[in-house]
PDB file of N, CA and C in Angstrom:
ATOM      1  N   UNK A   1      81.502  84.723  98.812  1.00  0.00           N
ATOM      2  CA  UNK A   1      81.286  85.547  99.989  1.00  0.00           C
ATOM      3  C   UNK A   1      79.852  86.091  99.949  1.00  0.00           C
ATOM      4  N   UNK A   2      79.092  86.261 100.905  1.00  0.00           N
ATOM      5  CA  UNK A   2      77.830  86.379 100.927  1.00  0.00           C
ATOM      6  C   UNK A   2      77.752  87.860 100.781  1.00  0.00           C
ATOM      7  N   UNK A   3      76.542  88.408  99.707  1.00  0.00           N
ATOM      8  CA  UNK A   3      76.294  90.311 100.375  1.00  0.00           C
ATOM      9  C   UNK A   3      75.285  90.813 100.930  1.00  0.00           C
ATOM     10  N   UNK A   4      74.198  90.012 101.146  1.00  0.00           N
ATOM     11  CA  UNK A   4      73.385  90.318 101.486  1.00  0.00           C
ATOM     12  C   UNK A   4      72.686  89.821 102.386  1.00  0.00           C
ATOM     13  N   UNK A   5      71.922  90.027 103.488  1.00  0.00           N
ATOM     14  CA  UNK A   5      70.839  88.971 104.361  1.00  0.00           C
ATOM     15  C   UNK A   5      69.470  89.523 104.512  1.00  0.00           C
ATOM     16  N   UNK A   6      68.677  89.256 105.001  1.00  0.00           N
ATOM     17  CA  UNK A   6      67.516  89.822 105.491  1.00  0.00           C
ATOM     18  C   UNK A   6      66.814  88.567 106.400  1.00  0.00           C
ATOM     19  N   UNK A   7      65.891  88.631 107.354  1.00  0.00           N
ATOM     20  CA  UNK A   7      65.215  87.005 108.251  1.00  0.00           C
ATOM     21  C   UNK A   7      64.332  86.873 107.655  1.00  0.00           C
ATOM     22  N   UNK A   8      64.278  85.914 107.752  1.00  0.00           N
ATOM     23  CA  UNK A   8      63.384  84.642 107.041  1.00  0.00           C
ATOM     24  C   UNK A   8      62.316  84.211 108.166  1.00  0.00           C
ATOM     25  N   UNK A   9      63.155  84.244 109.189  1.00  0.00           N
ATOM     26  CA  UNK A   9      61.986  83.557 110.699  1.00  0.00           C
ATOM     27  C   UNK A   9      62.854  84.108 111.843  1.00  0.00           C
ATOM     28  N   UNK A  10      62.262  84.538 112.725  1.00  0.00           N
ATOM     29  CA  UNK A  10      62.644  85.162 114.037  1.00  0.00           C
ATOM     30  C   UNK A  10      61.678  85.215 115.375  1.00  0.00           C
ATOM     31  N   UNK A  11      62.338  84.089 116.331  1.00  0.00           N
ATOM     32  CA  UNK A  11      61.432  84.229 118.280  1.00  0.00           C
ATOM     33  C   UNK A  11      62.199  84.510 118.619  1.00  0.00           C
ATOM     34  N   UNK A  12      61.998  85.632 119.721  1.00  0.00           N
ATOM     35  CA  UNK A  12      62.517  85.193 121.188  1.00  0.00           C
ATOM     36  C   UNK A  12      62.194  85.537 122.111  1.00  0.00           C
ATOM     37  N   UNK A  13      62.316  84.684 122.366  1.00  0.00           N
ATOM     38  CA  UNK A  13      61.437  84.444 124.323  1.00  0.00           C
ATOM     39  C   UNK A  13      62.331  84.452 125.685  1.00  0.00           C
ATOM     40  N   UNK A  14      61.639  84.672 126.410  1.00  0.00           N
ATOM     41  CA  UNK A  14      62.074  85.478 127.483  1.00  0.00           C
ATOM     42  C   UNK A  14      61.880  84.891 128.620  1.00  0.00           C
ATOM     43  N   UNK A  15      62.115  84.418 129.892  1.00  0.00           N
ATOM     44  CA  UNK A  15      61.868  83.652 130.966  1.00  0.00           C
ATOM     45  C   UNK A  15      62.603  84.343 132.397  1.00  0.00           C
ATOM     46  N   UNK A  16      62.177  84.520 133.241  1.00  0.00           N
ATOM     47  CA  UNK A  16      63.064  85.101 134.281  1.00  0.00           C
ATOM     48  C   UNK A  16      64.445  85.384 134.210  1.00  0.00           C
ATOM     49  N   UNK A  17      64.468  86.170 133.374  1.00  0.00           N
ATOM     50  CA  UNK A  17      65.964  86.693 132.698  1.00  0.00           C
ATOM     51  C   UNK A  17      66.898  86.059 131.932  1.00  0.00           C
ATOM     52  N   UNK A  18      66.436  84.966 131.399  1.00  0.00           N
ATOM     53  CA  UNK A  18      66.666  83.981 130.561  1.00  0.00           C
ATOM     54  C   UNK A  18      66.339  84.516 129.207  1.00  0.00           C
ATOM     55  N   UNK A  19      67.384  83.860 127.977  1.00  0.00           N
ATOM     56  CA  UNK A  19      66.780  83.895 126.899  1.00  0.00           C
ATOM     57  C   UNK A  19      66.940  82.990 125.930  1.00  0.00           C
ATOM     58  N   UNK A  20      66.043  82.979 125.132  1.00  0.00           N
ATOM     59  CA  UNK A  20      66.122  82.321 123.555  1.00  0.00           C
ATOM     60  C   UNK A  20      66.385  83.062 122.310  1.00  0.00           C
ATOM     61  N   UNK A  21      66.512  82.755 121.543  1.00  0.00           N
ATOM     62  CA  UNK A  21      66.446  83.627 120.166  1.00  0.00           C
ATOM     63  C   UNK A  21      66.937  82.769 119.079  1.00  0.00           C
ATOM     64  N   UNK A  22      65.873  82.200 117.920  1.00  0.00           N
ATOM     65  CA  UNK A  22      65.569  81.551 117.213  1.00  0.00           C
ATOM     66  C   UNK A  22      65.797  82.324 115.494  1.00  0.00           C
ATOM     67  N   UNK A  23      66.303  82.237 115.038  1.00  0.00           N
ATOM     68  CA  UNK A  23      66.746  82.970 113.616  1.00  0.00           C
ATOM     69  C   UNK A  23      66.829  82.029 112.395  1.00  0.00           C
ATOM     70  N   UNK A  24      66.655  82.560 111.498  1.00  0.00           N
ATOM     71  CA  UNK A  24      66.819  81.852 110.017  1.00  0.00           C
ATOM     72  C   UNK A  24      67.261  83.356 109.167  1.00  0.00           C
ATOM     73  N   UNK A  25      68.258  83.302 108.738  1.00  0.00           N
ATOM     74  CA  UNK A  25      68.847  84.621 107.899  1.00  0.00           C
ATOM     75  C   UNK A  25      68.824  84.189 106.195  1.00  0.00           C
ATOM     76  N   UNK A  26      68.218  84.786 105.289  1.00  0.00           N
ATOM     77  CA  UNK A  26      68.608  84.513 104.042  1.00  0.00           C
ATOM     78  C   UNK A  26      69.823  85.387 103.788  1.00  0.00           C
ATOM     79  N   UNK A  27      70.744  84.647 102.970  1.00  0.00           N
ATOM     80  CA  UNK A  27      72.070  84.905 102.840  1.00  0.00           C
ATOM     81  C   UNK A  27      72.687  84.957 101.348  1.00  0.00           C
ATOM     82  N   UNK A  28      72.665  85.949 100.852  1.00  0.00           N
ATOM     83  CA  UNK A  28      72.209  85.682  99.561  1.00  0.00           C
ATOM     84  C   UNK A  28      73.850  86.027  99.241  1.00  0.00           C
ATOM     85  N   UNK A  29      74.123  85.234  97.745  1.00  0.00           N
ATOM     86  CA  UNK A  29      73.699  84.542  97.128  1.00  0.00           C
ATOM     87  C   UNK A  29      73.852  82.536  97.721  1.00  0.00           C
ATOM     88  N   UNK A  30      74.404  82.462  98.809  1.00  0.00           N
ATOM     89  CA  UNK A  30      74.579  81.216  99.199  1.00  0.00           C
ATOM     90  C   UNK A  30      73.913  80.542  99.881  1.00  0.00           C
ATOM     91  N   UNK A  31      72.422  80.652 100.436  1.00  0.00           N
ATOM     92  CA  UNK A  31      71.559  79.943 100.868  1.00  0.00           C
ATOM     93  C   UNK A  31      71.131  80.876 102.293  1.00  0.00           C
ATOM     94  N   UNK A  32      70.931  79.624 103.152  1.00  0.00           N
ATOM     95  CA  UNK A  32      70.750  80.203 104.708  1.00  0.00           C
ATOM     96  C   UNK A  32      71.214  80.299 106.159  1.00  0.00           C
ATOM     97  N   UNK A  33      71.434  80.939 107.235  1.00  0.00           N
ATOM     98  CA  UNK A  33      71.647  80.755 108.114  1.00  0.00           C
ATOM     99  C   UNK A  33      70.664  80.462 109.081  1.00  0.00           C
ATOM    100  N   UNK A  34      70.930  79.290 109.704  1.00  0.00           N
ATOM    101  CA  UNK A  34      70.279  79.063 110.902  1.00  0.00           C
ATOM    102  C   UNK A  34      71.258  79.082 112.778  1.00  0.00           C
ATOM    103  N   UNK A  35      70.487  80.102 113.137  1.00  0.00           N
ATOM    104  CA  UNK A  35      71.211  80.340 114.769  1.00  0.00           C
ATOM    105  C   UNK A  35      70.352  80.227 115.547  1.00  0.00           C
ATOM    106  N   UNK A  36      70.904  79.523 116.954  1.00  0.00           N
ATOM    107  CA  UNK A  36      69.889  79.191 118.105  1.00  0.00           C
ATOM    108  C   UNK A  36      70.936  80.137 119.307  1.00  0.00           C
ATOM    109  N   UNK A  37      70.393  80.749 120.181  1.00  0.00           N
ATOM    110  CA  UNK A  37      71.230  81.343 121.092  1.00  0.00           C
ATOM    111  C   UNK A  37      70.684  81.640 122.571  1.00  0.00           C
ATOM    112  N   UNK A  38      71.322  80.617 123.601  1.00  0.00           N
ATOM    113  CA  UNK A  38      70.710  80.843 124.756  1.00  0.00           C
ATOM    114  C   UNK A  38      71.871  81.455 125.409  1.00  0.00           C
ATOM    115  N   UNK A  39      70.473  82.697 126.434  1.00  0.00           N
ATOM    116  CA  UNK A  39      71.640  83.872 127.086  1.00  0.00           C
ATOM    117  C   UNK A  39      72.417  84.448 125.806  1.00  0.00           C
ATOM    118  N   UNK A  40      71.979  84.705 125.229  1.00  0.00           N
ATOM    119  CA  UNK A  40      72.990  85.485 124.102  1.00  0.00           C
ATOM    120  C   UNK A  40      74.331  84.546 123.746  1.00  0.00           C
ATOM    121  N   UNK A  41      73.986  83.371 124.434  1.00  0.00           N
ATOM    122  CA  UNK A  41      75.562  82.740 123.374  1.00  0.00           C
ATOM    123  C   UNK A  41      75.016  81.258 122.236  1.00  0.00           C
ATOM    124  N   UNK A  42      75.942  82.283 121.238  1.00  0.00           N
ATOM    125  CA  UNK A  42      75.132  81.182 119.932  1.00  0.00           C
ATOM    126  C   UNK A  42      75.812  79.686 120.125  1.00  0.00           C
ATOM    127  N   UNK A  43      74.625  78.531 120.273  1.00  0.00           N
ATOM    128  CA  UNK A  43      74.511  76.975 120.949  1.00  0.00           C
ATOM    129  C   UNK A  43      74.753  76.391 119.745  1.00  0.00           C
ATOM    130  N   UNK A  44      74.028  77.372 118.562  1.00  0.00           N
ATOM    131  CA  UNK A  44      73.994  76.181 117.099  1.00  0.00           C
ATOM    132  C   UNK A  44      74.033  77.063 115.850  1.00  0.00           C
ATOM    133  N   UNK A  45      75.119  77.127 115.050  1.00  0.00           N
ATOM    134  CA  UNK A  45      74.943  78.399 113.625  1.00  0.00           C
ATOM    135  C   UNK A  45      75.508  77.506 113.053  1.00  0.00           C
ATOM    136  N   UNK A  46      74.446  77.001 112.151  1.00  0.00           N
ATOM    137  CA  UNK A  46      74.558  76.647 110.695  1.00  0.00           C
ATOM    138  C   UNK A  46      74.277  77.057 109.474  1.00  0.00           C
ATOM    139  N   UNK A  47      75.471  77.001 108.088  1.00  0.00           N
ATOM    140  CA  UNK A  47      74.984  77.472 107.016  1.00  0.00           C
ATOM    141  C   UNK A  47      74.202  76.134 105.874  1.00  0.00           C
ATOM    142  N   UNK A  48      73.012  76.498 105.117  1.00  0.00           N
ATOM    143  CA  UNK A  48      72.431  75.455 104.182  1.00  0.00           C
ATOM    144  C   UNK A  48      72.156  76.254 102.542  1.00  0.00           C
ATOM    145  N   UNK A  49      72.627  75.390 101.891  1.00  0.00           N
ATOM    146  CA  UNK A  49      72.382  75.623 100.965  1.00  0.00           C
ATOM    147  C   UNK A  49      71.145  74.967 100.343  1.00  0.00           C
ATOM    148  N   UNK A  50      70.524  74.281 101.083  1.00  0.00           N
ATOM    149  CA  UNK A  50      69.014  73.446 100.591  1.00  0.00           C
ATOM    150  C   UNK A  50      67.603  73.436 101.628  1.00  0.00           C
ATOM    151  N   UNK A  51      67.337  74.084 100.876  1.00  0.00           N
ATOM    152  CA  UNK A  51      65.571  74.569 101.310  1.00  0.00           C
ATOM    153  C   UNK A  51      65.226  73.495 102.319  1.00  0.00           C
ATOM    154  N   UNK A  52      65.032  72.465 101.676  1.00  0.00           N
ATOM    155  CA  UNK A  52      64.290  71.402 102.717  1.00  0.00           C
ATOM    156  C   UNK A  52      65.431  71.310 103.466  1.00  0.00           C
ATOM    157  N   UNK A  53      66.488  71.279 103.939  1.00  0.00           N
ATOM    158  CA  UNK A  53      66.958  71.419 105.761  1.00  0.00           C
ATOM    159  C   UNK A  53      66.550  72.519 106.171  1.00  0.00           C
ATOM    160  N   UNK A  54      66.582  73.967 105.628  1.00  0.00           N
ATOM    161  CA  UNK A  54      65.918  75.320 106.115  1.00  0.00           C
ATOM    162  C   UNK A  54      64.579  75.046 106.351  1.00  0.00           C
ATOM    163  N   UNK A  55      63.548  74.000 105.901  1.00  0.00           N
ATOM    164  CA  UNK A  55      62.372  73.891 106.228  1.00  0.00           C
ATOM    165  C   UNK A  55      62.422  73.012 107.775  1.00  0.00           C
ATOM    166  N   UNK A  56      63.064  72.434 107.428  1.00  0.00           N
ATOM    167  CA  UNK A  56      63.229  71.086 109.122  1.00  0.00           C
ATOM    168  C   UNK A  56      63.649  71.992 109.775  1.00  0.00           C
ATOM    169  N   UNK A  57      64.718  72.965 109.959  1.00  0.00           N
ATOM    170  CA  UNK A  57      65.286  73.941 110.915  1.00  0.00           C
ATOM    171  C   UNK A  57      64.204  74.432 111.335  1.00  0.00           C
ATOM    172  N   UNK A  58      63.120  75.363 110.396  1.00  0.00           N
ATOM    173  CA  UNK A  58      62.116  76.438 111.230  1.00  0.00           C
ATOM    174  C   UNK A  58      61.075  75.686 111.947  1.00  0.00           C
ATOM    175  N   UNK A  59      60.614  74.054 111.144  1.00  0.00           N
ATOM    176  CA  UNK A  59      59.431  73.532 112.070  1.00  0.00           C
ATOM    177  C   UNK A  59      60.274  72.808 113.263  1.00  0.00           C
ATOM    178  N   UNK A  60      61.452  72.949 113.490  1.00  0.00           N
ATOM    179  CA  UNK A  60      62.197  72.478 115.019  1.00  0.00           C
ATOM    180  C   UNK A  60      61.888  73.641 115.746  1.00  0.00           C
ATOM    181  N   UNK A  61      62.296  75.022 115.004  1.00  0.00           N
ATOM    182  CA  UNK A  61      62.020  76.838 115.820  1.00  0.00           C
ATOM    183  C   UNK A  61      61.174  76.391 116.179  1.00  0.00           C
ATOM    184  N   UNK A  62      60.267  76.302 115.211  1.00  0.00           N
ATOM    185  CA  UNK A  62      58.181  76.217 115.813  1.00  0.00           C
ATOM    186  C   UNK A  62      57.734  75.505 116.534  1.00  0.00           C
ATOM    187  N   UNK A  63      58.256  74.510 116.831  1.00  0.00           N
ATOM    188  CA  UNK A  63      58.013  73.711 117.818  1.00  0.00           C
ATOM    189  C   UNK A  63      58.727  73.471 119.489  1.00  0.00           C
ATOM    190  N   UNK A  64      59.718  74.330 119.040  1.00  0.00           N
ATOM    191  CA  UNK A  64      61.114  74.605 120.441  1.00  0.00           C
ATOM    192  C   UNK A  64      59.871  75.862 121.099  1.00  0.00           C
ATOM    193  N   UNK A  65      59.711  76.543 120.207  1.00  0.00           N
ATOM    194  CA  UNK A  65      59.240  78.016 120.523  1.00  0.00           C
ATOM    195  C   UNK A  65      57.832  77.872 121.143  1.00  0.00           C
ATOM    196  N   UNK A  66      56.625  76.936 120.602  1.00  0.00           N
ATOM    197  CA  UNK A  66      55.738  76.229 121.357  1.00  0.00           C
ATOM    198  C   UNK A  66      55.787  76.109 122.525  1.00  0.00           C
ATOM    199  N   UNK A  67      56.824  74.882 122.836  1.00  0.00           N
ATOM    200  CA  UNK A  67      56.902  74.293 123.893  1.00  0.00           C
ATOM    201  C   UNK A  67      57.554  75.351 125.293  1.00  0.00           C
ATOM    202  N   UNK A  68      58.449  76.172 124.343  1.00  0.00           N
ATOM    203  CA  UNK A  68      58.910  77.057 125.356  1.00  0.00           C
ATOM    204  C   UNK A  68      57.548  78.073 126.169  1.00  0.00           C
ATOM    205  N   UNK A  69      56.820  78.259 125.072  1.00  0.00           N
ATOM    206  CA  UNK A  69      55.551  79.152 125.432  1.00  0.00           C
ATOM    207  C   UNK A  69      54.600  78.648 126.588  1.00  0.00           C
ATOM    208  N   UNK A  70      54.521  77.306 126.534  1.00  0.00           N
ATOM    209  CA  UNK A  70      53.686  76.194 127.174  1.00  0.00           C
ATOM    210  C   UNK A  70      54.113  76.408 128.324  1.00  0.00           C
ATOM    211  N   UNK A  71      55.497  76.444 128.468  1.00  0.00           N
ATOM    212  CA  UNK A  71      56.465  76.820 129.922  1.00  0.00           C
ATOM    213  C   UNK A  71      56.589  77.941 130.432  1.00  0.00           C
ATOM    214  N   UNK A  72      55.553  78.766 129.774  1.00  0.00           N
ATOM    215  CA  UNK A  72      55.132  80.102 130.627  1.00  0.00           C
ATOM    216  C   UNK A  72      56.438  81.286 129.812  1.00  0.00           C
ATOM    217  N   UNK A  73      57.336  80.520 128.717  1.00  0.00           N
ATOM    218  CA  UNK A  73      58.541  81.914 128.103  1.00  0.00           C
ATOM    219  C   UNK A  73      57.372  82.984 127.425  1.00  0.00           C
ATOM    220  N   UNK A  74      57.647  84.156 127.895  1.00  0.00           N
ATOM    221  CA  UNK A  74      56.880  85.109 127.155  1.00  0.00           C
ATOM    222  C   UNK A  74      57.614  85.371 125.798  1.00  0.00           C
ATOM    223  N   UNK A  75      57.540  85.725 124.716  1.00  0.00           N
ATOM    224  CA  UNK A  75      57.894  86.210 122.940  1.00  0.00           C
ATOM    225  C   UNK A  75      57.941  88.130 123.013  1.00  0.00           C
ATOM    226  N   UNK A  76      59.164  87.859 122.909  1.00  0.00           N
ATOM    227  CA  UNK A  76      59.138  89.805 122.907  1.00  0.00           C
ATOM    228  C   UNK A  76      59.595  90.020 121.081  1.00  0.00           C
ATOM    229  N   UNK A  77      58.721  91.315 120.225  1.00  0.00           N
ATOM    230  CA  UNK A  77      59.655  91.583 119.317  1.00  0.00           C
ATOM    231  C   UNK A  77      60.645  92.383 119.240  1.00  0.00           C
ATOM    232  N   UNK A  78      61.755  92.151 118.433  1.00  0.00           N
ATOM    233  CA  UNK A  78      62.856  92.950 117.886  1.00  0.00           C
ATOM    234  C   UNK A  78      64.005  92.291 118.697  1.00  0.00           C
TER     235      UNK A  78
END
């Protein structure tokens, strides 16, 4: 059972009342969570126990989050 988390990586962007929100949670002691959530409903939550898929997860964020930017989504924090 996991006790602890803290983020690892966090966007989200914002579009005419639209949203994104891009997460990576460290989950300790069992690896990581990765969540994608449009409009507030989570599309994709996966748990990894191996770094290199947590690395492919955030450069997909970084590059979703790009492209979203390109499309005029503004990035709000918190």
């Amino acid at each position: 059972m996991p006790t602890a988390f803290h983020t690892l990586y966090s966007r989200q962007l914002h579009l005419q009342g639209h949203s994104r929100r891009l997460v990576i949670s460290v989950v300790h002691p069992s690896g990581w969570d990765v969540c994608e959530e449009h409009d507030r409903q989570i599309i994709r939550r996966v748990h990894y126990d191996d770094w290199h898929r947590v690395e492919r997860a955030r450069d997909g964020f970084a590059r979703q989050a790009a492209e979203l930017a390109d499309a005029g989504w503004q990035e709000r924090q918190g």
